[in-house]
PDB file of N, CA and C in Angstrom:
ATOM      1  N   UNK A   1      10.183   1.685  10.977  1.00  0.00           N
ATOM      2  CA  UNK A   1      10.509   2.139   9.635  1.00  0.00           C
ATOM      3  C   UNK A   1      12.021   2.019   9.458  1.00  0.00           C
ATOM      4  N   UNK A   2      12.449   1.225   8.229  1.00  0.00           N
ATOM      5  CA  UNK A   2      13.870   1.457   8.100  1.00  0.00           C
ATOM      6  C   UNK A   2      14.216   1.677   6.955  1.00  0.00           C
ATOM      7  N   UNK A   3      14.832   3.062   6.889  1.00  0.00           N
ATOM      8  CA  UNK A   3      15.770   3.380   5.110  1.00  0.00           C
ATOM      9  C   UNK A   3      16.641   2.537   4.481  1.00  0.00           C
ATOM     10  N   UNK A   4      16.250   1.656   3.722  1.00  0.00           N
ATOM     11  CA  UNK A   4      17.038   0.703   3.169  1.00  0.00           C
ATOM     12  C   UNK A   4      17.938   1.741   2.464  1.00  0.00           C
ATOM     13  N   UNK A   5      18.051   2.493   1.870  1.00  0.00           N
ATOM     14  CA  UNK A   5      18.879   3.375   0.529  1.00  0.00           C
ATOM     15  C   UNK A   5      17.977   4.411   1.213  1.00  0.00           C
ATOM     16  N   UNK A   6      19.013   5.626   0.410  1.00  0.00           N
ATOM     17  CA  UNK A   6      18.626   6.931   0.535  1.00  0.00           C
ATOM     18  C   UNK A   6      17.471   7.311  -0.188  1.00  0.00           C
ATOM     19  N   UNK A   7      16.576   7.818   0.520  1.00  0.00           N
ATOM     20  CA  UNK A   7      14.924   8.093   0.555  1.00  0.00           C
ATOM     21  C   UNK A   7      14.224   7.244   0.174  1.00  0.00           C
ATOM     22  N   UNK A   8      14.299   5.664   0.156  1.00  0.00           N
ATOM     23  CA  UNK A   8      13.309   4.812   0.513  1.00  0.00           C
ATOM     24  C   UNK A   8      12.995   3.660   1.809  1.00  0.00           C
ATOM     25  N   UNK A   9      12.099   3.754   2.426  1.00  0.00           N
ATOM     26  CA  UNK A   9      12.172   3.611   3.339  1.00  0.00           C
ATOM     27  C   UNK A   9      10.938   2.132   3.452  1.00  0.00           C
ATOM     28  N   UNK A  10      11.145   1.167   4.159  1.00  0.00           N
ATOM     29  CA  UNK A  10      10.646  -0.007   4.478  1.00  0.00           C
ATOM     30  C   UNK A  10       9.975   0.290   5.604  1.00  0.00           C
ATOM     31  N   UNK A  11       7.897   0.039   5.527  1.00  0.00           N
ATOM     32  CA  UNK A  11       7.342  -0.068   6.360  1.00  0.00           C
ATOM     33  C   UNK A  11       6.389  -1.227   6.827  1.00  0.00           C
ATOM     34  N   UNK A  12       6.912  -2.113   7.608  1.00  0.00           N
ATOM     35  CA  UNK A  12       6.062  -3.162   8.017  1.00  0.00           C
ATOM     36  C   UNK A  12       4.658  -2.901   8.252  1.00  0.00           C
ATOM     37  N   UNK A  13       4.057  -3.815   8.007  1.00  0.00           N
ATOM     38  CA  UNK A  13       2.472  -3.993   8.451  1.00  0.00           C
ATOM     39  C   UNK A  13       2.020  -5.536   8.238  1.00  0.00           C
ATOM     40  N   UNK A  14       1.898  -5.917   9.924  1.00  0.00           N
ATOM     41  CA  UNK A  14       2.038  -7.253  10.432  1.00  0.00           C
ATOM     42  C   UNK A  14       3.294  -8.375   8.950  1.00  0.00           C
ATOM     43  N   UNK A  15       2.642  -9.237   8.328  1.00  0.00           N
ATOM     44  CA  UNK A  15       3.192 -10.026   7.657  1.00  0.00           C
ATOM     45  C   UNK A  15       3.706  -9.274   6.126  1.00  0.00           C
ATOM     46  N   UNK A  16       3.300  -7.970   6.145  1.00  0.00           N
ATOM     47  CA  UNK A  16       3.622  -7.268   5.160  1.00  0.00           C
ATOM     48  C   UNK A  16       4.476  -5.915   4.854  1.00  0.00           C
ATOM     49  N   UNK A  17       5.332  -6.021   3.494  1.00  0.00           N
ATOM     50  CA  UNK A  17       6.134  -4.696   3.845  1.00  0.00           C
ATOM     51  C   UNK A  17       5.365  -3.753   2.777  1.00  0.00           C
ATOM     52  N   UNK A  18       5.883  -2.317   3.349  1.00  0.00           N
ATOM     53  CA  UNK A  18       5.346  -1.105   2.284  1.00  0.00           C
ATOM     54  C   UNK A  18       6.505  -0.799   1.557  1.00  0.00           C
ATOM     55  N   UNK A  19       6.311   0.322   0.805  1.00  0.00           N
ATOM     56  CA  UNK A  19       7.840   0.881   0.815  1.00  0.00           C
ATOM     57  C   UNK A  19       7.304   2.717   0.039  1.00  0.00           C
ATOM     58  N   UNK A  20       7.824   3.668   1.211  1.00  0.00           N
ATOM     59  CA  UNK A  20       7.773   4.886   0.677  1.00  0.00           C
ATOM     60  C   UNK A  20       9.015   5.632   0.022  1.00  0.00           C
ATOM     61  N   UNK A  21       9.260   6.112  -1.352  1.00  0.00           N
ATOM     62  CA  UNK A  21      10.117   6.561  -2.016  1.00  0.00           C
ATOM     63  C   UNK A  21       9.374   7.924  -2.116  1.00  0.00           C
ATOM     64  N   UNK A  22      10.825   8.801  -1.253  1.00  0.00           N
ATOM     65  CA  UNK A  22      10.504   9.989  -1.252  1.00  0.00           C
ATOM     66  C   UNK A  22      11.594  10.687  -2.515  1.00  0.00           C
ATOM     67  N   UNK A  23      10.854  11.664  -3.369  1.00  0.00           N
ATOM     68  CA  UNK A  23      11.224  12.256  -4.396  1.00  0.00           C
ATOM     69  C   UNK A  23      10.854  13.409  -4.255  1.00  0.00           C
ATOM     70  N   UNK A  24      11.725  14.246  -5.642  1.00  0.00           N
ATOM     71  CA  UNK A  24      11.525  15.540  -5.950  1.00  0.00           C
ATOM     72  C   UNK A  24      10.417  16.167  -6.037  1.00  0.00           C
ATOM     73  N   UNK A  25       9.274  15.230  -6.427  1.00  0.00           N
ATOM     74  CA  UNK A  25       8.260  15.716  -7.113  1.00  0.00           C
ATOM     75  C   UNK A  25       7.072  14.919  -6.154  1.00  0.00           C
ATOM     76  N   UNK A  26       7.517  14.881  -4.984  1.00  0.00           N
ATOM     77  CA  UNK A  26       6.486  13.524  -4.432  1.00  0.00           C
ATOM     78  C   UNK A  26       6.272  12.569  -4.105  1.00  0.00           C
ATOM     79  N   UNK A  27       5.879  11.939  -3.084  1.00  0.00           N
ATOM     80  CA  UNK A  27       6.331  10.717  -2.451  1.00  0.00           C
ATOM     81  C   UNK A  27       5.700   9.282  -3.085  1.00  0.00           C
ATOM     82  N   UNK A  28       6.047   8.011  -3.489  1.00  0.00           N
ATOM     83  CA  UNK A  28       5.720   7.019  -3.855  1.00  0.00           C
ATOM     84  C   UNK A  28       5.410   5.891  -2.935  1.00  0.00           C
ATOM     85  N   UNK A  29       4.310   5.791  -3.332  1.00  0.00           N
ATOM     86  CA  UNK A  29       3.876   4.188  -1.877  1.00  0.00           C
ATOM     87  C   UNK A  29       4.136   2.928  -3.164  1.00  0.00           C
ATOM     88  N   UNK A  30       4.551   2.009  -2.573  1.00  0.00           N
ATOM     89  CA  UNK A  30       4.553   0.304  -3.151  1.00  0.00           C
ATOM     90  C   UNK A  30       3.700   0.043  -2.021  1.00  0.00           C
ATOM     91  N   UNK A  31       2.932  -0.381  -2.721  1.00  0.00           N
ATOM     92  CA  UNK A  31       1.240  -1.504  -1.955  1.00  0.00           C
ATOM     93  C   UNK A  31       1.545  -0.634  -0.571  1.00  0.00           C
ATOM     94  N   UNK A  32      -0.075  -0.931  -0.229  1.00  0.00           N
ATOM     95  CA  UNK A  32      -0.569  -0.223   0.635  1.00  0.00           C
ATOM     96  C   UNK A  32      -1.226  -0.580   1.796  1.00  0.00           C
ATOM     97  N   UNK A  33      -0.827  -2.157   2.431  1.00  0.00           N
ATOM     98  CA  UNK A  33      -0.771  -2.894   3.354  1.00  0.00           C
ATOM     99  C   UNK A  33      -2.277  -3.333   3.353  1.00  0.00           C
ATOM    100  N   UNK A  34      -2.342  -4.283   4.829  1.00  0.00           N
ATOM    101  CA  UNK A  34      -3.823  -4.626   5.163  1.00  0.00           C
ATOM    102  C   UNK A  34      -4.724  -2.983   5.337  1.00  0.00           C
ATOM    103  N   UNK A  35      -6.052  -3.796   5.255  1.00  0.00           N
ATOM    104  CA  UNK A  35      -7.182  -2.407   4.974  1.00  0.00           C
ATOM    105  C   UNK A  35      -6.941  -2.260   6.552  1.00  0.00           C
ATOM    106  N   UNK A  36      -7.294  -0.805   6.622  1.00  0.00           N
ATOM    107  CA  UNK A  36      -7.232   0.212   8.294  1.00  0.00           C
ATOM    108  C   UNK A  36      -5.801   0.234   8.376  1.00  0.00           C
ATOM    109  N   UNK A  37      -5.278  -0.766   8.988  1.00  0.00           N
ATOM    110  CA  UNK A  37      -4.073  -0.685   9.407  1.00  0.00           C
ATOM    111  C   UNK A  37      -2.690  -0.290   8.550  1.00  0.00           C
ATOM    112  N   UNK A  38      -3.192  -0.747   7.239  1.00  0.00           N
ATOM    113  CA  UNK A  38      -1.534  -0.036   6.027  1.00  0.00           C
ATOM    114  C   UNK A  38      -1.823   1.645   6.577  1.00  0.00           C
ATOM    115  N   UNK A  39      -3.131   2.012   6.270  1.00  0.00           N
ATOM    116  CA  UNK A  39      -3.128   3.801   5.986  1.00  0.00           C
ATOM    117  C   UNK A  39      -2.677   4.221   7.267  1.00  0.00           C
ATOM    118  N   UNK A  40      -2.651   3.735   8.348  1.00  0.00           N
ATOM    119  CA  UNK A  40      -2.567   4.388   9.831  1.00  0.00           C
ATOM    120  C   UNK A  40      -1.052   4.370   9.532  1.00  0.00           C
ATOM    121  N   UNK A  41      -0.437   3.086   9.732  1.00  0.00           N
ATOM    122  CA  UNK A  41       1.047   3.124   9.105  1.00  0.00           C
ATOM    123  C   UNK A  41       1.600   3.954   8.106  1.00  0.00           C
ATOM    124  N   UNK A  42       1.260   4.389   6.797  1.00  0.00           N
ATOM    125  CA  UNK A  42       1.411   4.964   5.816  1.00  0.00           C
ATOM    126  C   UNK A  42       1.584   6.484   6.793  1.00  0.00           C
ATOM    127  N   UNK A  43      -0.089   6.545   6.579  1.00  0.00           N
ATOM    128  CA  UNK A  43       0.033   7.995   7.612  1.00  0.00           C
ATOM    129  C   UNK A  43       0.934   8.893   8.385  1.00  0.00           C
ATOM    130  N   UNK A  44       1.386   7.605   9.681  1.00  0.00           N
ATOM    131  CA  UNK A  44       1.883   8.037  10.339  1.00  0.00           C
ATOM    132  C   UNK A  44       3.442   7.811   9.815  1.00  0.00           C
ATOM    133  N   UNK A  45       4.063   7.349   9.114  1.00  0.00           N
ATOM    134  CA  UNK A  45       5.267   7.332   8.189  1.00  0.00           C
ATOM    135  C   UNK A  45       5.383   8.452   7.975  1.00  0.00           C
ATOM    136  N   UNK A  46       4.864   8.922   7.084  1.00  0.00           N
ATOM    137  CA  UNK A  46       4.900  10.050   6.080  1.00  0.00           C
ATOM    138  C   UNK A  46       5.136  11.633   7.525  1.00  0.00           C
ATOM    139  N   UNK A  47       4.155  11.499   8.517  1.00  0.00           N
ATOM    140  CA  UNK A  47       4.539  12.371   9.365  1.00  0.00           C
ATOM    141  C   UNK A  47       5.508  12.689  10.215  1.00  0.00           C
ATOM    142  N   UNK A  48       6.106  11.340   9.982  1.00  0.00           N
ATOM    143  CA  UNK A  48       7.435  11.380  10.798  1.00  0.00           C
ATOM    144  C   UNK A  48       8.254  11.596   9.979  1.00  0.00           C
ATOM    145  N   UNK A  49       8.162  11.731   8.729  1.00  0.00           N
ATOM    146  CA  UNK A  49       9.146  12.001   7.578  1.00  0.00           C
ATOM    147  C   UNK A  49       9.355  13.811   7.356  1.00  0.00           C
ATOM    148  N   UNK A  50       8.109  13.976   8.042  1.00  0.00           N
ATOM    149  CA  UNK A  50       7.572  15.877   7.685  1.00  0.00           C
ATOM    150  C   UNK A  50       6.839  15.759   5.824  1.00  0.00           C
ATOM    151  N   UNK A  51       6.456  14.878   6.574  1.00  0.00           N
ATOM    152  CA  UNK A  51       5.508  15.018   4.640  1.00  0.00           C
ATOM    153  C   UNK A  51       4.221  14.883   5.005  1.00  0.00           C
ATOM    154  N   UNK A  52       2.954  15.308   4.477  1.00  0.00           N
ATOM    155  CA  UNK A  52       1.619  14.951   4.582  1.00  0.00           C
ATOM    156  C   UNK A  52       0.806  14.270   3.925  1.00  0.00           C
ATOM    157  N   UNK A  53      -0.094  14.049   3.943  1.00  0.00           N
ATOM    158  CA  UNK A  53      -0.909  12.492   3.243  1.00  0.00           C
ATOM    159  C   UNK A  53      -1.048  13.272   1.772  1.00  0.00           C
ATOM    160  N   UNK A  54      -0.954  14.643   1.404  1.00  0.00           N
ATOM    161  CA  UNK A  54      -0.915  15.232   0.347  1.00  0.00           C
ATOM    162  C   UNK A  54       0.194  14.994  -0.438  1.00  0.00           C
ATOM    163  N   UNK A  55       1.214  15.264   0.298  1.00  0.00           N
ATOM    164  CA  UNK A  55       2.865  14.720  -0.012  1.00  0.00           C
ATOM    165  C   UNK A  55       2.460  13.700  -1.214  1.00  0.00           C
ATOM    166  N   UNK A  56       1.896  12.542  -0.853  1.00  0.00           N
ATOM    167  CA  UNK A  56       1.940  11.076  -1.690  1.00  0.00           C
ATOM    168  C   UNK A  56       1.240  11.607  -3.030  1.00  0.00           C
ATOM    169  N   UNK A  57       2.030  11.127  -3.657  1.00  0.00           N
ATOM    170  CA  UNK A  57       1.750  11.247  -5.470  1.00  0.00           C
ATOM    171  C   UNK A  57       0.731  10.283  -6.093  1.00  0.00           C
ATOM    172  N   UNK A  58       1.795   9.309  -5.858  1.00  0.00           N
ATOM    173  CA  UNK A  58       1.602   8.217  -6.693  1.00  0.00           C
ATOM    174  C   UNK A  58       1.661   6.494  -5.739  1.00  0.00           C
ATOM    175  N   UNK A  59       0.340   5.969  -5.904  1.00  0.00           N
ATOM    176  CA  UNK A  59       0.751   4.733  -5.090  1.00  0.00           C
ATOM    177  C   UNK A  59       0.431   3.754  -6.073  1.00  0.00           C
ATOM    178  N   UNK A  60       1.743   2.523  -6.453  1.00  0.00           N
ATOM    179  CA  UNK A  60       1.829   1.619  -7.326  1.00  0.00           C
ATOM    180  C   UNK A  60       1.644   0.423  -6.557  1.00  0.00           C
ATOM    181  N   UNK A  61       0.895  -0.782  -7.075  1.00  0.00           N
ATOM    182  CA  UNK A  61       0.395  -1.520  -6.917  1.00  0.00           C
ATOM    183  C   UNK A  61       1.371  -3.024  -7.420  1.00  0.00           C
ATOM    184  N   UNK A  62       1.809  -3.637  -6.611  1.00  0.00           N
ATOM    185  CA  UNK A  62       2.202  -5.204  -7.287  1.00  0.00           C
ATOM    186  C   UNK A  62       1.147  -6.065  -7.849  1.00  0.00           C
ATOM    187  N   UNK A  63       0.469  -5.937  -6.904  1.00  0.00           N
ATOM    188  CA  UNK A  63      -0.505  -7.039  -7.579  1.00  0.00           C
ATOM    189  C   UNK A  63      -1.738  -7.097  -6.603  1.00  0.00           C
ATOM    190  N   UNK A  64      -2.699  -7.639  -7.050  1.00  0.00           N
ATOM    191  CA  UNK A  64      -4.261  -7.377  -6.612  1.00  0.00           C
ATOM    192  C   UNK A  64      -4.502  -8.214  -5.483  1.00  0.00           C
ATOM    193  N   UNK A  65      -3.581  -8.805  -4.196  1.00  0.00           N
ATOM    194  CA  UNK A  65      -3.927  -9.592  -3.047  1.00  0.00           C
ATOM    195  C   UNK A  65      -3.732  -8.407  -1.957  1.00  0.00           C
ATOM    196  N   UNK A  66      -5.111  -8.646  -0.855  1.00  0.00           N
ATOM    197  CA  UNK A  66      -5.751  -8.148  -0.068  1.00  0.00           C
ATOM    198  C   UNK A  66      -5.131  -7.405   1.097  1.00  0.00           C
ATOM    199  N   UNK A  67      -3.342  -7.899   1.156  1.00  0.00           N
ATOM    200  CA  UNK A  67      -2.164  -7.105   1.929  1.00  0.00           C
ATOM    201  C   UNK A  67      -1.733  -6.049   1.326  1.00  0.00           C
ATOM    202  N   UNK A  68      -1.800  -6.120  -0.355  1.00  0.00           N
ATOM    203  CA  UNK A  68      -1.142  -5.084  -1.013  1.00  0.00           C
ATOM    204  C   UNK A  68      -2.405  -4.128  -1.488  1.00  0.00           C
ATOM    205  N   UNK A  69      -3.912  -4.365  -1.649  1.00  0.00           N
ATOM    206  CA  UNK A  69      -4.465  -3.043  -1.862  1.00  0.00           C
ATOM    207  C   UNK A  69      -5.035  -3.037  -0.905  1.00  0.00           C
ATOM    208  N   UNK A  70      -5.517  -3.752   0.654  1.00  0.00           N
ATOM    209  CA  UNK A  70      -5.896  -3.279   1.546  1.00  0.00           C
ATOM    210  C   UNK A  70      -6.753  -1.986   2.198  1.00  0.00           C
ATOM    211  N   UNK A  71      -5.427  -1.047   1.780  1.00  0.00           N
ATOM    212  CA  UNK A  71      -5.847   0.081   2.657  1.00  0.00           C
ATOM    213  C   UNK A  71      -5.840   1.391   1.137  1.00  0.00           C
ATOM    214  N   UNK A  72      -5.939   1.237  -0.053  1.00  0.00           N
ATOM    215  CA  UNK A  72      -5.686   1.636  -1.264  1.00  0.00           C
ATOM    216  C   UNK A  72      -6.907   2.764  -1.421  1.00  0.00           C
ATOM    217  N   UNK A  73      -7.620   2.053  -1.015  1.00  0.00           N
ATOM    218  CA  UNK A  73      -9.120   3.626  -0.854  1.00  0.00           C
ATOM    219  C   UNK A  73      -8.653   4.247   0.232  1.00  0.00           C
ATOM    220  N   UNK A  74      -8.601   4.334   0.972  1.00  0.00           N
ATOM    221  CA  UNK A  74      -8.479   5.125   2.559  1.00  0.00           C
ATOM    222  C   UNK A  74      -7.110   6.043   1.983  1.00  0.00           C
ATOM    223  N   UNK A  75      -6.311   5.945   1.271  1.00  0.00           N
ATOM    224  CA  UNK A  75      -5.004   6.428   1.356  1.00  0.00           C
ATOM    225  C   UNK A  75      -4.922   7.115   0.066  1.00  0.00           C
ATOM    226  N   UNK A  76      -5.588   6.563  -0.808  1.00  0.00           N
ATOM    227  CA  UNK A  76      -6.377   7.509  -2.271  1.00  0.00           C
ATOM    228  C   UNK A  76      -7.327   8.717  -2.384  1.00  0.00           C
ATOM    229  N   UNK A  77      -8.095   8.227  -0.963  1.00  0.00           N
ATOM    230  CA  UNK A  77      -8.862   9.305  -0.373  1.00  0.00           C
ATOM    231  C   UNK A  77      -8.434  10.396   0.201  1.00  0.00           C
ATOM    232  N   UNK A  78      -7.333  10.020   1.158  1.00  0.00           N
ATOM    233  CA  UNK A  78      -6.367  11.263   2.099  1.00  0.00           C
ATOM    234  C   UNK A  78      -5.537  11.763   1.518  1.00  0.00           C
ATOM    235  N   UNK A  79      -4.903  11.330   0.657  1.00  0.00           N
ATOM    236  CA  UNK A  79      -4.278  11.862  -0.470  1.00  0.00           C
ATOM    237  C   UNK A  79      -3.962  12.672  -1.398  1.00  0.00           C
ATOM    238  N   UNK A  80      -5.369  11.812  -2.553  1.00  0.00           N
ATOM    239  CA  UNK A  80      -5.386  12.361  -3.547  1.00  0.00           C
ATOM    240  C   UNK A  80      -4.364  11.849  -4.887  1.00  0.00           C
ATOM    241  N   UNK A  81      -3.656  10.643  -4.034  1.00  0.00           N
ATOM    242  CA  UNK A  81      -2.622  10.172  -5.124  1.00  0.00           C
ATOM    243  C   UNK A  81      -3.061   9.557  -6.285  1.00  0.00           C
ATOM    244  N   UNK A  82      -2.380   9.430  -7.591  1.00  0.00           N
ATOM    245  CA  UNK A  82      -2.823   8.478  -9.065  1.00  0.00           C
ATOM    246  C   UNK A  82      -2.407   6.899  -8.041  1.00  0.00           C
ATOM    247  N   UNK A  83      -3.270   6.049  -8.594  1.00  0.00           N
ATOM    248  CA  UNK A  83      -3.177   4.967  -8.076  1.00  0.00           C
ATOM    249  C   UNK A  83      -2.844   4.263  -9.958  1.00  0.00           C
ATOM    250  N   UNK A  84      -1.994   3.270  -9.683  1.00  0.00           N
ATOM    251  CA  UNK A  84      -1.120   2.397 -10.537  1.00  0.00           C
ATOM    252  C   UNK A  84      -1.053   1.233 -10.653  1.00  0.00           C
ATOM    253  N   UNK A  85      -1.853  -0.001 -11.020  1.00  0.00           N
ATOM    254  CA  UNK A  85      -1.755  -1.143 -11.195  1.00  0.00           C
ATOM    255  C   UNK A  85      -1.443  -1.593 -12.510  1.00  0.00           C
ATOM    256  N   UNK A  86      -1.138  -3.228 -12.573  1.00  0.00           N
ATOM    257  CA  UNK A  86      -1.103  -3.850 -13.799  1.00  0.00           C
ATOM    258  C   UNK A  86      -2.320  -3.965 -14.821  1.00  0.00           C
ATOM    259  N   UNK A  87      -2.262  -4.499 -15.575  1.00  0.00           N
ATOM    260  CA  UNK A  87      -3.428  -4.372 -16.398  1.00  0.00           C
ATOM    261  C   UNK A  87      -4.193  -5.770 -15.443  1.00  0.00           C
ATOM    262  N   UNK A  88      -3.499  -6.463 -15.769  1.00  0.00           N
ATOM    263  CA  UNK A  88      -3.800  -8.117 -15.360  1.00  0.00           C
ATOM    264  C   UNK A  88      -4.454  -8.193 -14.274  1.00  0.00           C
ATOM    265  N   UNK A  89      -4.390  -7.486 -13.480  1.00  0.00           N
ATOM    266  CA  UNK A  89      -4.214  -7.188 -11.590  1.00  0.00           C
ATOM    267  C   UNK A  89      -5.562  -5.870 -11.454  1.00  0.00           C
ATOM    268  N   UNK A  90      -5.624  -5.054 -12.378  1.00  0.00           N
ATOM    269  CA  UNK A  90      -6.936  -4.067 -12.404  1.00  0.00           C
ATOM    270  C   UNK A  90      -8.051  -4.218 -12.158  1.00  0.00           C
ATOM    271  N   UNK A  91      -8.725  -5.348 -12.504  1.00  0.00           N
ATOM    272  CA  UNK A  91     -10.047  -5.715 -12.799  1.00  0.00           C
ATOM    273  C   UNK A  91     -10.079  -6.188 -11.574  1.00  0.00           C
ATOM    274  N   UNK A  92      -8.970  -7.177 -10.819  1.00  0.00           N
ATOM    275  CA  UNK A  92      -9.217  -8.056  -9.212  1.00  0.00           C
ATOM    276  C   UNK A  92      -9.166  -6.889  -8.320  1.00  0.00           C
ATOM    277  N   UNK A  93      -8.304  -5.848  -8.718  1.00  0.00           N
ATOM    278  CA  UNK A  93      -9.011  -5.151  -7.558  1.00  0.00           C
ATOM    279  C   UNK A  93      -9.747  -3.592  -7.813  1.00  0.00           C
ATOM    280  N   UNK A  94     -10.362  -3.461  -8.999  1.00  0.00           N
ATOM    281  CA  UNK A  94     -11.876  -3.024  -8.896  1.00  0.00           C
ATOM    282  C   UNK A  94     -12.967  -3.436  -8.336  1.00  0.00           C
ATOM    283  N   UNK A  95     -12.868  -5.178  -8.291  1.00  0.00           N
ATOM    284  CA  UNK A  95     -13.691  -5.768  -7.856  1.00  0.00           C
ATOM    285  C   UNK A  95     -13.558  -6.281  -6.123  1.00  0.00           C
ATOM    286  N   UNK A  96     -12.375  -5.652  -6.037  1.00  0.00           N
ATOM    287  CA  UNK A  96     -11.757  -6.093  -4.549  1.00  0.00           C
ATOM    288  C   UNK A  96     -11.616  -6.991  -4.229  1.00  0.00           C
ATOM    289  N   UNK A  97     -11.483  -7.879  -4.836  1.00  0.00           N
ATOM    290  CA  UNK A  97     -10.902  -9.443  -4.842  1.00  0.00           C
ATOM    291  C   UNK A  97      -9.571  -9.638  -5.032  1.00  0.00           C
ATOM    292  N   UNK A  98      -8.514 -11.122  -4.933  1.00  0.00           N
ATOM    293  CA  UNK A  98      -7.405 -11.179  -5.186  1.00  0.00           C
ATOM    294  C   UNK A  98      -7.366 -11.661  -6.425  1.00  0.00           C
ATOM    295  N   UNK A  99      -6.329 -10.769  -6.938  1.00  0.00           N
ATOM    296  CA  UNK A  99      -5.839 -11.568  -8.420  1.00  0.00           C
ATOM    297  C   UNK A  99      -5.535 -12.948  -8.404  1.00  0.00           C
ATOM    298  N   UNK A 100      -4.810 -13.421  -7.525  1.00  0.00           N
ATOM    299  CA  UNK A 100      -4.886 -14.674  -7.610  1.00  0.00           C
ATOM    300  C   UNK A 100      -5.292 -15.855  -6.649  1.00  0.00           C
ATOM    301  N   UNK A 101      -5.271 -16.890  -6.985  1.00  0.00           N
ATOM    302  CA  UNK A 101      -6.402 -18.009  -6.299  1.00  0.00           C
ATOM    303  C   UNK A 101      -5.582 -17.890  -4.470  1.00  0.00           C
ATOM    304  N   UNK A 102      -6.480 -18.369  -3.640  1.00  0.00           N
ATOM    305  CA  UNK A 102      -5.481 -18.113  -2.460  1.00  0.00           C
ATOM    306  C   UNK A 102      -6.294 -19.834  -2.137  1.00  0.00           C
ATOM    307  N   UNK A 103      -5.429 -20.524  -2.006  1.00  0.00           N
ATOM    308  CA  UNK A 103      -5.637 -22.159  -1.788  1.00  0.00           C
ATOM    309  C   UNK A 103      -5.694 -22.608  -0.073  1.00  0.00           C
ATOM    310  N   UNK A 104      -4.352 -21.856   0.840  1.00  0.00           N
ATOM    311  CA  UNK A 104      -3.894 -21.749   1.877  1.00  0.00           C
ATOM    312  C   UNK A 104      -5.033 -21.703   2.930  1.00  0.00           C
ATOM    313  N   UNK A 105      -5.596 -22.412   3.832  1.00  0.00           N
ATOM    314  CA  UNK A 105      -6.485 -21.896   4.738  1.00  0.00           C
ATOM    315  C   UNK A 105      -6.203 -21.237   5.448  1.00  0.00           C
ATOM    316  N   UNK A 106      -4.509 -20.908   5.838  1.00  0.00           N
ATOM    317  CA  UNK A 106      -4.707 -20.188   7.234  1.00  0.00           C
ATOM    318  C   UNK A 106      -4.614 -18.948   6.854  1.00  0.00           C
ATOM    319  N   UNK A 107      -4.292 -18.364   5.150  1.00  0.00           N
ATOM    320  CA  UNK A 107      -4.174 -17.298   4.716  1.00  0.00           C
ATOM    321  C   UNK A 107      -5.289 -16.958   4.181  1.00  0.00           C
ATOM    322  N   UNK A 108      -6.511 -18.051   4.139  1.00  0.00           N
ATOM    323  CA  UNK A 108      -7.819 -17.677   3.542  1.00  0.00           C
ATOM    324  C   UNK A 108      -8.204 -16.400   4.802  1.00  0.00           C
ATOM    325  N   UNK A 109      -8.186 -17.658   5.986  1.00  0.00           N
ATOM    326  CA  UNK A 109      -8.371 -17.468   7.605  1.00  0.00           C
ATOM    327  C   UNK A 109      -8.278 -15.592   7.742  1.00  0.00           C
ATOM    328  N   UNK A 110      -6.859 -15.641   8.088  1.00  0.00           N
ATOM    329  CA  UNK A 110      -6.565 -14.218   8.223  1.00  0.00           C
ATOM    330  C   UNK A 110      -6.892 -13.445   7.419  1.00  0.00           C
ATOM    331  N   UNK A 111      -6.877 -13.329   5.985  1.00  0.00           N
ATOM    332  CA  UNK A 111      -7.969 -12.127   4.711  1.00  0.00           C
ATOM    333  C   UNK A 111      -8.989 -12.107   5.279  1.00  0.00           C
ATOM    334  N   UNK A 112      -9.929 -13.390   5.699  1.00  0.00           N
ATOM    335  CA  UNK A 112     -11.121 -13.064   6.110  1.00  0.00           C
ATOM    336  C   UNK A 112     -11.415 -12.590   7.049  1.00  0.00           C
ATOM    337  N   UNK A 113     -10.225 -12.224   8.029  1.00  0.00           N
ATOM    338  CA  UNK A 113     -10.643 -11.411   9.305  1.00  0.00           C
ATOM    339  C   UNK A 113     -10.987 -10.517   8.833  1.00  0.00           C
TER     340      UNK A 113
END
């Protein structure tokens, strides 16, 4: 974990970053890594911070590919946070799909693990 600026903090998960913004009123997740593995990360972030999975408010969403809502139920669940997407980006991941086309095989490859 590294604090880029004061109270936000950069959390890797494998090829992907998080980012927790801790506030007055409650902590903020940006995307919520690969599924299992973002929330364990998230999780254990937040505990090393002295905050609890209750702590998290609000988790905002970039966009509807499978690194960034991943772990978005599991961490909505422990939570309890408002979850925040685009309009555009809503529907791909209600349906848990990516918003956008993924062409790449070796990135098909790895989602489909």
């Amino acid at each position: 974990m590294l604090e880029v600026i004061n109270s936000v903090y950069q959390l890797p998960n494998s090829f992907v970053n998080l980012y927790l913004i801790l506030e007055p009123n409650g902590v903020t997740l940006i995307d919520t890594g690969l599924q299992k593995s973002g929330a364990v990360v998230v999780l254990s972030a937040l505990k090393s911070l002295g905050q609890r999975a209750t702590d998290l408010k609000r988790i905002m969403i970039t966009h509807a590919d499978p690194d960034h809502i991943g772990s978005g139920a599991a961490l909505k669940t422990a939570s309890g946070a408002t979850v925040m997407i685009g309009r555009g980006d809503a529907p791909a991941m209600a349906n848990g799909v990516a918003s956008r086309p993924i062409n790449n095989a070796i990135v098909k490859f790895v989602f489909g693990l």
